[in-house]
Structures are given as structure tokens and as C-alpha cells.
C-alpha atoms as a PDB file:
ATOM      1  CA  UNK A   1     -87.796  53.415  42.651  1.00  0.00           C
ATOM      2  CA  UNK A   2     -84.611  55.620  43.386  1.00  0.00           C
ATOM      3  CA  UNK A   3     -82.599  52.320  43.374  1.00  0.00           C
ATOM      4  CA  UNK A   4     -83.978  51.010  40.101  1.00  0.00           C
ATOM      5  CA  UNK A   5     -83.377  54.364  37.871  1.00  0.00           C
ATOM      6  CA  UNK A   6     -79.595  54.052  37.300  1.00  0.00           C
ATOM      7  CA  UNK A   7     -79.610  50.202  36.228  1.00  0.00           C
ATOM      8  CA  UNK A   8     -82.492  51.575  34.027  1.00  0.00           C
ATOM      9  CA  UNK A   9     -80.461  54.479  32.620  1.00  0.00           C
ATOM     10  CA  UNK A  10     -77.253  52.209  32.309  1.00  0.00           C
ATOM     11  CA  UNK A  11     -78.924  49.593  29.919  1.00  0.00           C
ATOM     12  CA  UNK A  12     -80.749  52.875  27.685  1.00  0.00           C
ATOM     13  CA  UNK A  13     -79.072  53.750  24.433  1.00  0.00           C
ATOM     14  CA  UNK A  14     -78.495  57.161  25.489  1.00  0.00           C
ATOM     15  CA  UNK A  15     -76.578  56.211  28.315  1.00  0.00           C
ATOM     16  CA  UNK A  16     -74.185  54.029  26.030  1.00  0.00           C
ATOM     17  CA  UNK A  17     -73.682  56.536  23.698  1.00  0.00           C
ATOM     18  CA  UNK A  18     -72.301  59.041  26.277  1.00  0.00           C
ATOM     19  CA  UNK A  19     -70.020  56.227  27.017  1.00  0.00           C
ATOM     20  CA  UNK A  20     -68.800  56.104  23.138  1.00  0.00           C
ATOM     21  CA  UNK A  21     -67.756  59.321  22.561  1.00  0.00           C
ATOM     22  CA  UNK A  22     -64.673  58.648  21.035  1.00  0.00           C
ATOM     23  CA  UNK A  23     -66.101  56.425  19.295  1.00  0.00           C
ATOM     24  CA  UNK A  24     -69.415  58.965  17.897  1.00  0.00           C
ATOM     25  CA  UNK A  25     -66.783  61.105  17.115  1.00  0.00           C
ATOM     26  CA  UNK A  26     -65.476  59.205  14.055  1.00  0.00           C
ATOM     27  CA  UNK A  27     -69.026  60.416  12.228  1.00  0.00           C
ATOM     28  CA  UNK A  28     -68.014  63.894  13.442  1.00  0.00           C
ATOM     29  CA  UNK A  29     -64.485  64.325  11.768  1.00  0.00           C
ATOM     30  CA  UNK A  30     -65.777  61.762   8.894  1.00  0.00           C
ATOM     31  CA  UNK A  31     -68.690  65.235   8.422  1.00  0.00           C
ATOM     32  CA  UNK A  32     -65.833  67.776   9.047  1.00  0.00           C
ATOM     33  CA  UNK A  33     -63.664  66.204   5.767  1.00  0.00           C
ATOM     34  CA  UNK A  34     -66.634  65.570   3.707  1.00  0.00           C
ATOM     35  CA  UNK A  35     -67.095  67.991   0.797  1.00  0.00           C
ATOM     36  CA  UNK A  36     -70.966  67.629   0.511  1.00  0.00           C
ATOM     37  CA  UNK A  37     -73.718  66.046   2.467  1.00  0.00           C
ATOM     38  CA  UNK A  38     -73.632  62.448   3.113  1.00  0.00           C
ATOM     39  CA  UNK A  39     -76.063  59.054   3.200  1.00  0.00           C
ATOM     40  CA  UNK A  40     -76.172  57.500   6.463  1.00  0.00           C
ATOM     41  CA  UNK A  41     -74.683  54.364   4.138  1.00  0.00           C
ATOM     42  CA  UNK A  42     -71.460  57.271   2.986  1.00  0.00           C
ATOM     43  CA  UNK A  43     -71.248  58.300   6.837  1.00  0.00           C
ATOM     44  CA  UNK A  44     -71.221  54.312   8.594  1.00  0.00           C
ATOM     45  CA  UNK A  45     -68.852  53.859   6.077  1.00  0.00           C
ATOM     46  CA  UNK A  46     -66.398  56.571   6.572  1.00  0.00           C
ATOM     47  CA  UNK A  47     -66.503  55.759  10.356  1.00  0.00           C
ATOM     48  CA  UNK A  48     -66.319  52.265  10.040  1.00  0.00           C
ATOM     49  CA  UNK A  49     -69.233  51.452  11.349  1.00  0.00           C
ATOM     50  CA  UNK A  50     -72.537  49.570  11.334  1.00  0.00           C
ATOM     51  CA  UNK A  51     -75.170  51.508   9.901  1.00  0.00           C
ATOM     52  CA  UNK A  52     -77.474  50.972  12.779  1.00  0.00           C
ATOM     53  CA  UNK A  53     -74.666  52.505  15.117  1.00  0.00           C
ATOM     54  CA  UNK A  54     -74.307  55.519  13.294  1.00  0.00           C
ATOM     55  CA  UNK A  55     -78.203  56.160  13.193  1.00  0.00           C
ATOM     56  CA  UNK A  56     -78.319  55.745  16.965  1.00  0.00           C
ATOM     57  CA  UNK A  57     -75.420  58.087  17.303  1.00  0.00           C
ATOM     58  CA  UNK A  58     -76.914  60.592  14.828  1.00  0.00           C
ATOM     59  CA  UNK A  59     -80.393  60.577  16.382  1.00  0.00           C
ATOM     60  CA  UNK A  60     -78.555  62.060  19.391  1.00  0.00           C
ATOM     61  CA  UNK A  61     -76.121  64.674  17.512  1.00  0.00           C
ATOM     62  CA  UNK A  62     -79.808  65.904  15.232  1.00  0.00           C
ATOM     63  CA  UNK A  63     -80.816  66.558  18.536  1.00  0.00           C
ATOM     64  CA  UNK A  64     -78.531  68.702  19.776  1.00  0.00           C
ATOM     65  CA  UNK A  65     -77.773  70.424  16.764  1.00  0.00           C
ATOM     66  CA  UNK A  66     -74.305  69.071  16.171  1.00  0.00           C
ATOM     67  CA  UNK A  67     -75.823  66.959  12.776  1.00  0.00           C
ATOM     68  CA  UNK A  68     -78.183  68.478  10.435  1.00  0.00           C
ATOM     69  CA  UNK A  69     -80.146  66.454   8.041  1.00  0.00           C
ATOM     70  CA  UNK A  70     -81.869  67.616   5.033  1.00  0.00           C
ATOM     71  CA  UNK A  71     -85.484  66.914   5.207  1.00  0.00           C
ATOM     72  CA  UNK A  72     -85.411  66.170   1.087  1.00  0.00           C
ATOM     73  CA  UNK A  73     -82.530  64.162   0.779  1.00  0.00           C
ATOM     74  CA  UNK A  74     -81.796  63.037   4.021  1.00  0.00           C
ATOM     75  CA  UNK A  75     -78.642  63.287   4.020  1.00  0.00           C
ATOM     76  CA  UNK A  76     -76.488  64.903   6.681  1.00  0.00           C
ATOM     77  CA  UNK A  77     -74.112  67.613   7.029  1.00  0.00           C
ATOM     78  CA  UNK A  78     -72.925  69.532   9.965  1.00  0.00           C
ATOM     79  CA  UNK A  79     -75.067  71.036  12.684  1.00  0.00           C
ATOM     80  CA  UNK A  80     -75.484  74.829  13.667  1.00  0.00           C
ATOM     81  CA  UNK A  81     -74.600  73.666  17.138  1.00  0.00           C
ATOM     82  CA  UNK A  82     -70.914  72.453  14.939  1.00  0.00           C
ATOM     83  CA  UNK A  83     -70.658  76.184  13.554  1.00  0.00           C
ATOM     84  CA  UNK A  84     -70.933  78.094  17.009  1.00  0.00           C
ATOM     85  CA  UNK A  85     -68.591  75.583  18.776  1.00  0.00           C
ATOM     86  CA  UNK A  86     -65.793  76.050  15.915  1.00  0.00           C
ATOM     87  CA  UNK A  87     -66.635  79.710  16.034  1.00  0.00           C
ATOM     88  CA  UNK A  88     -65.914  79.791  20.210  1.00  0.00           C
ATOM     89  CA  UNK A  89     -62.930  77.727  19.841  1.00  0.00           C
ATOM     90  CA  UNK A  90     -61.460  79.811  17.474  1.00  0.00           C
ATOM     91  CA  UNK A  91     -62.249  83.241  19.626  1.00  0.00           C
ATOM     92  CA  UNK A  92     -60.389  81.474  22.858  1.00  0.00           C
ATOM     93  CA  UNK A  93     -57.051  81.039  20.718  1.00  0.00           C
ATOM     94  CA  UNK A  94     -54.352  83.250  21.157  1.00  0.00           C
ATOM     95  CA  UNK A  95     -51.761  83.451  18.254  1.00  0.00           C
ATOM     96  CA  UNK A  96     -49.402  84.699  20.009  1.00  0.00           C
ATOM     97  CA  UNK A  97     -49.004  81.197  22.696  1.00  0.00           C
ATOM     98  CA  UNK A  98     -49.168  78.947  19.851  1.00  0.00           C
ATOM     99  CA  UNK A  99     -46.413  80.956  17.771  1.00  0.00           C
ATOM    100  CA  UNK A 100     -44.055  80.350  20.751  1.00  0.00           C
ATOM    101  CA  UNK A 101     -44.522  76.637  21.206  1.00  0.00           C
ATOM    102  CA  UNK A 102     -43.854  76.657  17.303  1.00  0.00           C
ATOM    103  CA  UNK A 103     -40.628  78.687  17.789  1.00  0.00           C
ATOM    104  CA  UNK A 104     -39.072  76.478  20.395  1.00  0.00           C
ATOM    105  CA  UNK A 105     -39.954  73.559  17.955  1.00  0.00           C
ATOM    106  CA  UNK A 106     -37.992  75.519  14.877  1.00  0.00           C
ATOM    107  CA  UNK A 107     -35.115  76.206  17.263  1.00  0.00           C
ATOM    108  CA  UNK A 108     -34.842  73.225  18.501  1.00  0.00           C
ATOM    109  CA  UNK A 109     -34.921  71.724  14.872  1.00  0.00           C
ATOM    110  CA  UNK A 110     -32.625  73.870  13.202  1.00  0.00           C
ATOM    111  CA  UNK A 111     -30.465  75.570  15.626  1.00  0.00           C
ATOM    112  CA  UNK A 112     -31.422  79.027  14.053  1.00  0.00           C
ATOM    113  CA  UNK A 113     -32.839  81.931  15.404  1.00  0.00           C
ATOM    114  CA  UNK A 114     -36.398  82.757  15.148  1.00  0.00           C
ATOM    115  CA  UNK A 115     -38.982  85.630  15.716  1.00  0.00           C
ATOM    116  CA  UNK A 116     -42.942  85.838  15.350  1.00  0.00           C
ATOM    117  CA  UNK A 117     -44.206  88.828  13.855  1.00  0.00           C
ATOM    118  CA  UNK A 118     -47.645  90.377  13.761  1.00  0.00           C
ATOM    119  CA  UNK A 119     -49.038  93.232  11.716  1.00  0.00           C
ATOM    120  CA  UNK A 120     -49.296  96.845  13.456  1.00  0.00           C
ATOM    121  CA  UNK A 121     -50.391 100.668  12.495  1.00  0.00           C
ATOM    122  CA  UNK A 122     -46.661 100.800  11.554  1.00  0.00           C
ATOM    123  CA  UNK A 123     -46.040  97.533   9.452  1.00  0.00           C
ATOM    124  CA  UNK A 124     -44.545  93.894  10.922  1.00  0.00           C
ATOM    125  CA  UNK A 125     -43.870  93.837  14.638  1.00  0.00           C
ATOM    126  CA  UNK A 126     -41.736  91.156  16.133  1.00  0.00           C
ATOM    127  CA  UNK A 127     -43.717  89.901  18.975  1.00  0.00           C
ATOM    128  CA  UNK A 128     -41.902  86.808  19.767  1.00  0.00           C
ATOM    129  CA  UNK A 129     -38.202  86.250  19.646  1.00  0.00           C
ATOM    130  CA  UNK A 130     -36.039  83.184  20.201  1.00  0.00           C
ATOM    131  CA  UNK A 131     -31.826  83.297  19.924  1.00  0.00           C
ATOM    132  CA  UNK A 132     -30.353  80.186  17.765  1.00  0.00           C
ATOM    133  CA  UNK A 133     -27.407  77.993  18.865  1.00  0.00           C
ATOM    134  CA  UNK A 134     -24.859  80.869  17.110  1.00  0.00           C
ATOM    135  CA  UNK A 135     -24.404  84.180  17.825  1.00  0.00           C
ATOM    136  CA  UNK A 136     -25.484  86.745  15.157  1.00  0.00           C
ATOM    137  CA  UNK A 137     -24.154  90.530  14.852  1.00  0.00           C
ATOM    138  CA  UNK A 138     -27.146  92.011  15.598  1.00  0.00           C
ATOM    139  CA  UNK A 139     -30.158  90.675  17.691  1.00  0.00           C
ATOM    140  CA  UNK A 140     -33.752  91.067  16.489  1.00  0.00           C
ATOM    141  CA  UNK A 141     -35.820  92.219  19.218  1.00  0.00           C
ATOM    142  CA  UNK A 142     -39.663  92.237  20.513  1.00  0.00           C
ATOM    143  CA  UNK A 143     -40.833  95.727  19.371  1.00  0.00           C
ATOM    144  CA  UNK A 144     -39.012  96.200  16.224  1.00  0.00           C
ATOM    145  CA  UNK A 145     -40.820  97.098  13.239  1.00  0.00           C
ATOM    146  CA  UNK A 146     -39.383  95.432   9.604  1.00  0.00           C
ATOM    147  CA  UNK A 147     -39.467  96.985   6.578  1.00  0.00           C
ATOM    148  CA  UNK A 148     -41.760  95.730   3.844  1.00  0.00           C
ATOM    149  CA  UNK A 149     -39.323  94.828   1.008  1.00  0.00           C
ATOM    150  CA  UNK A 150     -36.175  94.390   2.547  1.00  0.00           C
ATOM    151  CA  UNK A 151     -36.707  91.543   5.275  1.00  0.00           C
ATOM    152  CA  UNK A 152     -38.424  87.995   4.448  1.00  0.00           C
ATOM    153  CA  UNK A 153     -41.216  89.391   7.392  1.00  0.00           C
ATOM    154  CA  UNK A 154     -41.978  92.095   5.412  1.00  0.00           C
ATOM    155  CA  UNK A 155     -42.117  90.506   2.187  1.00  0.00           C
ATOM    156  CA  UNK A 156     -44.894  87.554   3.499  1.00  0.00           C
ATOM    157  CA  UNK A 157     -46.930  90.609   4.617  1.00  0.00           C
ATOM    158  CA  UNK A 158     -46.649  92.105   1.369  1.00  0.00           C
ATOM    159  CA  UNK A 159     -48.077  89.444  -0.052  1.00  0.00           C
ATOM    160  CA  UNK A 160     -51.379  88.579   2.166  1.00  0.00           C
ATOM    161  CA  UNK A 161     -51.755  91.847   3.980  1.00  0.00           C
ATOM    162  CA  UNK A 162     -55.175  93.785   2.120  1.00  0.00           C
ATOM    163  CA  UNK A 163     -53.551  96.061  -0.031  1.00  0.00           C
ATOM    164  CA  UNK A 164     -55.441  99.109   1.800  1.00  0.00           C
ATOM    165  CA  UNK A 165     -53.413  98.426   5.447  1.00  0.00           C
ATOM    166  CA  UNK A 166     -49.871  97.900   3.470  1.00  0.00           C
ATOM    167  CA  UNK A 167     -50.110 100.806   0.983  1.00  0.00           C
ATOM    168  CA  UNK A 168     -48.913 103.806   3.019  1.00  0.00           C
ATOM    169  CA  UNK A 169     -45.992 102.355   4.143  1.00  0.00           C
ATOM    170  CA  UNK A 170     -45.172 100.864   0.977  1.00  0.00           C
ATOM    171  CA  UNK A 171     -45.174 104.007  -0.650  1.00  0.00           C
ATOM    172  CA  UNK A 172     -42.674 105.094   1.559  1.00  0.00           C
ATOM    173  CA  UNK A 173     -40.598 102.472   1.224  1.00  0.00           C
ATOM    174  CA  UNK A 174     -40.608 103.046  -2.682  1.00  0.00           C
ATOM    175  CA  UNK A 175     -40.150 106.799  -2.581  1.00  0.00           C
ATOM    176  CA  UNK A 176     -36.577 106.022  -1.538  1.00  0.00           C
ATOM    177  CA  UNK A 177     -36.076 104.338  -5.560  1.00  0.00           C
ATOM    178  CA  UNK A 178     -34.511 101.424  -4.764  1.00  0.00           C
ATOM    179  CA  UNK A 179     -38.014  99.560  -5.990  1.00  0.00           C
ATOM    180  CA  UNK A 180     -40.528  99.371  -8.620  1.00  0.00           C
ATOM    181  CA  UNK A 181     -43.980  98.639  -9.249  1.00  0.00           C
ATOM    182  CA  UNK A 182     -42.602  95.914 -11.093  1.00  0.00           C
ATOM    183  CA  UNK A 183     -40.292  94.695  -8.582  1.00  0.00           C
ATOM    184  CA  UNK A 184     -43.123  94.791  -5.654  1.00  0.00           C
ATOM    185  CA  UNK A 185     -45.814  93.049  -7.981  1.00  0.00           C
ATOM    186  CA  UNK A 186     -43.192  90.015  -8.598  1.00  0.00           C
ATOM    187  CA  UNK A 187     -42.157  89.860  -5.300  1.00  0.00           C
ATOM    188  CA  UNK A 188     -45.806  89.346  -4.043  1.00  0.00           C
ATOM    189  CA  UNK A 189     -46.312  87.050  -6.889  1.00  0.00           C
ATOM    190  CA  UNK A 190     -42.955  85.154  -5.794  1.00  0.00           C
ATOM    191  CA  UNK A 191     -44.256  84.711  -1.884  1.00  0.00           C
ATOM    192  CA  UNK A 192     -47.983  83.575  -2.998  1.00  0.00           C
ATOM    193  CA  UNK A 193     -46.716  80.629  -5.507  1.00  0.00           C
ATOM    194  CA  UNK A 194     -43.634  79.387  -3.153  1.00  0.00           C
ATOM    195  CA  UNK A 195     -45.497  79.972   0.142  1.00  0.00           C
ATOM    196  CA  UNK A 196     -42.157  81.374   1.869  1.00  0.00           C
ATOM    197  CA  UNK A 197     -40.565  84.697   1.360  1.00  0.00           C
ATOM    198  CA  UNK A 198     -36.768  84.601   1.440  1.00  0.00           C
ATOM    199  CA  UNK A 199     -34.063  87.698   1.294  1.00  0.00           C
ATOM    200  CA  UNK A 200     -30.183  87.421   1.534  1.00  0.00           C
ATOM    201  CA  UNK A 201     -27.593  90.174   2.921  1.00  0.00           C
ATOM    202  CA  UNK A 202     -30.548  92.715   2.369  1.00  0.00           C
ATOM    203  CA  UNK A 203     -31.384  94.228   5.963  1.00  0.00           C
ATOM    204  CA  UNK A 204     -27.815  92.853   7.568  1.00  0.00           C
ATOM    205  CA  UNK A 205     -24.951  91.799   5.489  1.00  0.00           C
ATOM    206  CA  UNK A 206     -24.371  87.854   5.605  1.00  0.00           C
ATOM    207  CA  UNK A 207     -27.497  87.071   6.521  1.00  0.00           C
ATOM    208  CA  UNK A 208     -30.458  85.548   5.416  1.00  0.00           C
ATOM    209  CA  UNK A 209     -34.152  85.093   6.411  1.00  0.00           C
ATOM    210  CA  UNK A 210     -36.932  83.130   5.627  1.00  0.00           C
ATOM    211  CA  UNK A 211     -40.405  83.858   6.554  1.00  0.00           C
ATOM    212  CA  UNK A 212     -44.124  81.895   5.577  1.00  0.00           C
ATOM    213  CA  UNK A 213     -47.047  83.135   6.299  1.00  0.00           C
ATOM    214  CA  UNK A 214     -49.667  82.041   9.225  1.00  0.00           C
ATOM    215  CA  UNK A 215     -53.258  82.502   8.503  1.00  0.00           C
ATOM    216  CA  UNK A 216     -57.126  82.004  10.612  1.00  0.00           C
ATOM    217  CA  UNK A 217     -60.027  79.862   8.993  1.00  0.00           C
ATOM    218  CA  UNK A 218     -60.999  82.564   7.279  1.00  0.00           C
ATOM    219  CA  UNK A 219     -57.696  83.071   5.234  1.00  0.00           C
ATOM    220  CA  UNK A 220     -56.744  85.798   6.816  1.00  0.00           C
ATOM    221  CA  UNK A 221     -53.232  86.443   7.367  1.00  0.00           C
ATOM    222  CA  UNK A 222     -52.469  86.725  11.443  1.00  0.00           C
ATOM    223  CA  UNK A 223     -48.791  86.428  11.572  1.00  0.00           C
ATOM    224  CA  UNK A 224     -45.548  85.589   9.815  1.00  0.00           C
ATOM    225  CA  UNK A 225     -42.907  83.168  11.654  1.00  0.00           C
ATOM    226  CA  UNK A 226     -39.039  83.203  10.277  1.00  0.00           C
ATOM    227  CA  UNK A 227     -35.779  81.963  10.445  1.00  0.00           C
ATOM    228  CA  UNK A 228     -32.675  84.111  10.545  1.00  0.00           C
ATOM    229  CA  UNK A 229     -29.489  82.682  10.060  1.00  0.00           C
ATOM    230  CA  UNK A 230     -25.969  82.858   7.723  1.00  0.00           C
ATOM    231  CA  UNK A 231     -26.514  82.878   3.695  1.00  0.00           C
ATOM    232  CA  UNK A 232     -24.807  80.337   3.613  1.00  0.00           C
ATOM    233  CA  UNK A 233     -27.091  78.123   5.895  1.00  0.00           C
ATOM    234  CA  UNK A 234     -30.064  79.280   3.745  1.00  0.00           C
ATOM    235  CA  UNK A 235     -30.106  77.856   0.410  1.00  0.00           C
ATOM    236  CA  UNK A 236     -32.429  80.600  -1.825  1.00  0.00           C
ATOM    237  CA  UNK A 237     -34.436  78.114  -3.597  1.00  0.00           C
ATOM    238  CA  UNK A 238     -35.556  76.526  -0.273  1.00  0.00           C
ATOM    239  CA  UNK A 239     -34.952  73.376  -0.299  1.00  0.00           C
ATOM    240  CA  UNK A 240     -32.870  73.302   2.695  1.00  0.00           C
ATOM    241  CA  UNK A 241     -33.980  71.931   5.851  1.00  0.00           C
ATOM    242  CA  UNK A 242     -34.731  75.462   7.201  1.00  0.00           C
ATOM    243  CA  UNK A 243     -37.336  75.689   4.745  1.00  0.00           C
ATOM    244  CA  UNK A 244     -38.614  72.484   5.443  1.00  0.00           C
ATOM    245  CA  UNK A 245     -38.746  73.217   9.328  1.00  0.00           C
ATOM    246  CA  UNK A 246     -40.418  76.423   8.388  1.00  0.00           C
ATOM    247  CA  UNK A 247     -43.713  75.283   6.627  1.00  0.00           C
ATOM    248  CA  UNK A 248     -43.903  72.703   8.716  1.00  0.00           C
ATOM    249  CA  UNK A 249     -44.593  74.936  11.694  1.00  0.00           C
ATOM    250  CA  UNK A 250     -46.764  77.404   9.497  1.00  0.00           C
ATOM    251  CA  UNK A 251     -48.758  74.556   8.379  1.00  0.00           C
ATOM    252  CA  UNK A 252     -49.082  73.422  11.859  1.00  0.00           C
ATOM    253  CA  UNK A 253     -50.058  76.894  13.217  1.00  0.00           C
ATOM    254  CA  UNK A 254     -52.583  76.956  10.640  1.00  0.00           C
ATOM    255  CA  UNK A 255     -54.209  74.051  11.621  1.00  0.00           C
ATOM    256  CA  UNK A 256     -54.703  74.943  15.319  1.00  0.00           C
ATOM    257  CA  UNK A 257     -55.956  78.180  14.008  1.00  0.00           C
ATOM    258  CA  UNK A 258     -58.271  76.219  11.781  1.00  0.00           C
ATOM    259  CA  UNK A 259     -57.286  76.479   8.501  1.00  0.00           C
ATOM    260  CA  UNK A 260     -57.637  73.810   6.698  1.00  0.00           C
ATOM    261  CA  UNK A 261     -55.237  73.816   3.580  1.00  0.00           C
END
């Protein structure tokens, strides 16, 4: 009998659908896009597949809770199985590690300097830090805490930080009277419609910075990478390839930290 069971097991459809993973997995990511339930006819056809295929594969993702299907409609969604396994996968990532691979990336695209920067009890804190190809007259360092309105850090902060966490410092910052209500509200405004925050011979004479904002699945701001180089390398309506560079490694951070747009 012991001899017979795995030619049995081999020939079962459970047993082939552990070998088709990658292949199951198209119904998976074609659930994760979807913006509402789908048919089993919407699903085979999103993952290119035979409609009998996909049922077998979904018989075995109801069961284990990675497919839900509503018992009215029948059509299926994603599974509470789906929901804790995001969840985990999100508490195992560290911000911090992906920032640096991004870093090296902007470096290594742009020759400018570059620093990560995470929010603390005494506003943005560079955590990360990579030199560019030039020198600069002054050298950002891991521990240094930016000011809200005058740096490009700052300013993404400013923008996506809750209001509660930024406001004591901010009032400091404006009791000196360089800035006003005004000025903060459009500056804000500025970061949230362009995406990046940008400042010019502000902080450091000659030098510019851009900055974009890096947020969770939940929308929650959890860092802001930037660029620091000379003015003149950093055109201020961003079109440059700085800018470029720079969403493209926000967006990408994003994405590992599962945000989706």
C-alpha cells in the first residue's frame, strides 16, 4: 500500500495544483487589482485561463481562506487568510533597509547626495546618509534634526505629518517671523499637489534639496528621502532628472511598503 500512495497522490488534482503555483497565482494578483468582487468567468479571464482551471484552483484557495466567495452572488474576492498574510508581511518590513537600497539607487543615478529621514519627538531625523560624486560645504549627518520650513525634509513632513505631532515645533519655527499662516498653508498645499517639496539656498547658501514623501498601506507617512545638491543642478519646477530619480524611488518604496498609488 505504502508503494502505491505517492503515484496515487501524484495523479490527484491537489497534488498538481501545488505544482502550479505560479501559475494559481495569476487569480491571486488578478483579485489583488480588482476593484470589486469577481465571476469565476471575470477571474479565468483576467488570468488567462480556462474556467475549469481556475475553479479547481479556487476550490483549494476557499479552503484555506486565501479566496472568499459570497454565498449570494458567488462571486469572489479576497480571503481573510489574504488580509493576515499582507498584514504579517507588512509588520516584518523595516523602512529603514529598504530606504538604503533606494539611496544607493538615487546615488548611483544622479551622482547627488542623499539622506533618509524619519519623524522624531523633535521633528525630521536623518537616519540614512549617502555622499554624492561632489563634495558639498557642509555634510548632512545621521542624527541631525531639520527644520520644518526651511529644508525640502521638513517641508514633505509638513505636509503629511498629523497636524497634532508637527504643531509644537512649528510654532516655534514661526515665532521667529520669518513665516506666516499663509505662507505654511501654501507650502503644504504646494508639497500635496506636486508630490515633492523643493527649497533653494534656504538652510545652506547654493544649495538645493528635494525631498518626496514615503508612505505605509495605510497612507501614513513613514519617511521622506531627498536629494541635496547645487541650485543650479536642481531645476525648481522639477523637471530635472533629480526629480525624476526622486519619485521614482518614493514610488518604489511605497510599493514594497504596500501602498498602492
Amino acid at each position: 500500500m505504502s508503494g502505491e500512495e505517492p503515484t496515487d497522490l501524484e495523479t490527484r488534482p491537489e497534488r498538481r495544483r501545488i505544482q502550479s503555483v505560479a501559475v494559481g497565482f495569476r487569480l491571486i494578483r488578478a483579485l489583488e487589482a480588482a476593484s470589486a468582487p469577481m465571476s469565476l468567468t471575470q477571474l479565468a479571464a483576467a488570468a488567462d485561463m480556462p474556467t475549469s482551471q481556475a475553479h479547481l484552483y479556487l476550490a483549494s484557495y476557499l479552503h484555506e481562506g486565501m479566496v472568499h466567495q459570497d454565498p449570494g452572488t458567488h462571486r469572489y474576492q479576497l480571503g481573510p487568510f489574504a488580509l493576515r498574510l499582507g498584514l504579517a508581511a507588512m509588520r516584518g518590513l523595516d523602512v529603514v533597509a529598504l530606504a538604503r537600497e533606494e539611496l544607493d539607487r538615487l546615488r548611483e543615478r544622479t551622482g547627488e547626495a542623499a539622506h533618509f529621514s524619519v519623524w522624531s519627538d523633535r521633528g525630521p531625523c536623518i537616519v540614512l546618509n549617502v555622499n554624492g560624486a561632489r563634495p558639498l560645504p557642509f555634510a548632512s549627518r545621521v542624527g541631525f534634526v531639520l527644520p520644518l520650513l526651511s529644508t525640502a525634509t521638513g517641508r514633505a513632513f509638513l505636509a503629511h505629518q498629523r497636524k497634532s505631532e508637527v504643531a509644537e515645533i512649528l510654532r516655534a519655527e514661526m515665532a521667529q517671523g520669518r513665516w506666516s499662516d499663509a505662507d505654511v498653508d501654501a507650502i503644504g498645499a504646494d508639497v500635496r499637489r506636486l508630490g515633492l517639496s523643493y527649497t533653494a539656498s534656504m538652510l545652506n547658501s547654493g544649495l538645493a534639496a528635494l525631498a518626496a514623501p514615503v508612505f505605509d498601506y495605510t497612507g501614513t507617512i513613514q519617511g521622506v528621502v531627498s536629494l541635496i545638491g547645487p541650485s543650479e543642478a536642481f531645476p525648481a519646477d522639477l523637471s530635472g532628472k533629480q526629480g525624476a530619480a526622486l519619485r521614482e524611488a518614493a514610488a518604489s518604496l511605497n510599493a514594497r511598503l504596500g501602498r498602492s498609488t
